[in-house]
Protein backbone atom coordinates (compact mmCIF):
# COMPACT_ATOMS: atom_id res chain seq x y z
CA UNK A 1 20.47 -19.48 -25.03
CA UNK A 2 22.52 -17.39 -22.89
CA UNK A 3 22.32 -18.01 -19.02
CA UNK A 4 22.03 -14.39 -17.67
CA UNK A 5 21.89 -14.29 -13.79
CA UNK A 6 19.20 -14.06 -11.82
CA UNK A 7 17.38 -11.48 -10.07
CA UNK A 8 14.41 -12.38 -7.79
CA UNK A 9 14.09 -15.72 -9.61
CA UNK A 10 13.74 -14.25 -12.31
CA UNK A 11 16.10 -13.39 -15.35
CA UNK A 12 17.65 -10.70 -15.09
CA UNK A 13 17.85 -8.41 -18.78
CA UNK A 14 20.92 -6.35 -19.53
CA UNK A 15 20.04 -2.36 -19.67
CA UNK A 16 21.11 0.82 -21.20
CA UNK A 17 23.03 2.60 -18.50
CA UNK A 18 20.10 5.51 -18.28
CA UNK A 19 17.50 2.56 -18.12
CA UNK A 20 19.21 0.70 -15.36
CA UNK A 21 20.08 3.86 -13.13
CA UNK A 22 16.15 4.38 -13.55
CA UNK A 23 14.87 1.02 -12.41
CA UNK A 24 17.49 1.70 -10.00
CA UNK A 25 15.70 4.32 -8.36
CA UNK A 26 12.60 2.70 -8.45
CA UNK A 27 13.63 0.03 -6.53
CA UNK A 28 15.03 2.12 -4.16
CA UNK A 29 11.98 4.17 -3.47
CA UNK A 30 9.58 1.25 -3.37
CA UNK A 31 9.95 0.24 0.00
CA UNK A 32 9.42 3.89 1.10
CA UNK A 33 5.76 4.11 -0.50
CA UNK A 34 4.78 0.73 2.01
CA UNK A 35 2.64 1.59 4.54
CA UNK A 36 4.69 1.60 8.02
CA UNK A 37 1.93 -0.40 9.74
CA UNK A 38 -0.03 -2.81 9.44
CA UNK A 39 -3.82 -2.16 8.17
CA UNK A 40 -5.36 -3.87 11.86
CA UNK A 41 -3.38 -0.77 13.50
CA UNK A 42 -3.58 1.99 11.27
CA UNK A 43 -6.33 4.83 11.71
CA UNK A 44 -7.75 3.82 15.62
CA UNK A 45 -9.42 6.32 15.85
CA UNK A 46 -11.68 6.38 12.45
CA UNK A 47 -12.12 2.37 12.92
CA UNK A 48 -13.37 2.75 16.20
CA UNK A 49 -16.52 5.28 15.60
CA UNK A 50 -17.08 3.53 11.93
CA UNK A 51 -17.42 0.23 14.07
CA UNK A 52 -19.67 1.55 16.47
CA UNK A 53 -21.52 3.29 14.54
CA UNK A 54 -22.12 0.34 12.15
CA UNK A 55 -22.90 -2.09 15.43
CA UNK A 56 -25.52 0.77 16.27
CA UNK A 57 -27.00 2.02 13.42
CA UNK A 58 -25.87 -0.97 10.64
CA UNK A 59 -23.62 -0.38 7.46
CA UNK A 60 -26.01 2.16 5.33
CA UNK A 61 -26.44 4.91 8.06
CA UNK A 62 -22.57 4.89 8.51
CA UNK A 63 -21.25 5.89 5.19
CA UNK A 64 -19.73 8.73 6.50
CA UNK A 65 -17.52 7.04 8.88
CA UNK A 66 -16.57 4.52 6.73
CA UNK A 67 -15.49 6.61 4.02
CA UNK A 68 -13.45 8.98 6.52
CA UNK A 69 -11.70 6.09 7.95
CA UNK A 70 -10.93 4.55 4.10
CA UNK A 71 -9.93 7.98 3.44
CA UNK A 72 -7.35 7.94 6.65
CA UNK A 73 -6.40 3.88 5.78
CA UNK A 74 -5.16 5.93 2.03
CA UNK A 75 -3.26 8.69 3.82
CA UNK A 76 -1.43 5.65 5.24
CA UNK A 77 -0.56 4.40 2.29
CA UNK A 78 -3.01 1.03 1.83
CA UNK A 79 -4.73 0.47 -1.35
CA UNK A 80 -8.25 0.44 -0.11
């Protein structure tokens, strides 16, 4: 078998030149779709009324506020 070199510990596969200017890009834009913080920080303001509200009121009267501040966590970029 052919040693090929490798790539992320992994090894790495020989491409069409089209194909490997596309997974080019890819990799390239990957880092920009990772959210810029981290989840504990993102959306303050949402975590603090769906927090209160839940210590208040408990988790089924605060749907609302838990879905906006999901909804915020998704503008951030997390996959929640």
């Amino acid at each position: 078998m052919a040693a090929f070199p490798l790539e992320n510990g992994f090894p790495a596969l020989a491409l069409p030149g089209s194909q490997q200017n596309q997974v080019s890009a890819v990799k390239a834009t990957a880092p920009e779709s990772k959210p810029k913080k981290k989840i504990c920080c993102a959306c303050p303001d949402t975590k603090r009324l769906r927090d209160e509200c839940i210590v208040q009121h408990g988790e089924d009267a605060c749907k609302k506020w838990i879905e906006a501040h999901l909804t915020c966590l998704r503008a951030e970029g997390f996959n929640v």
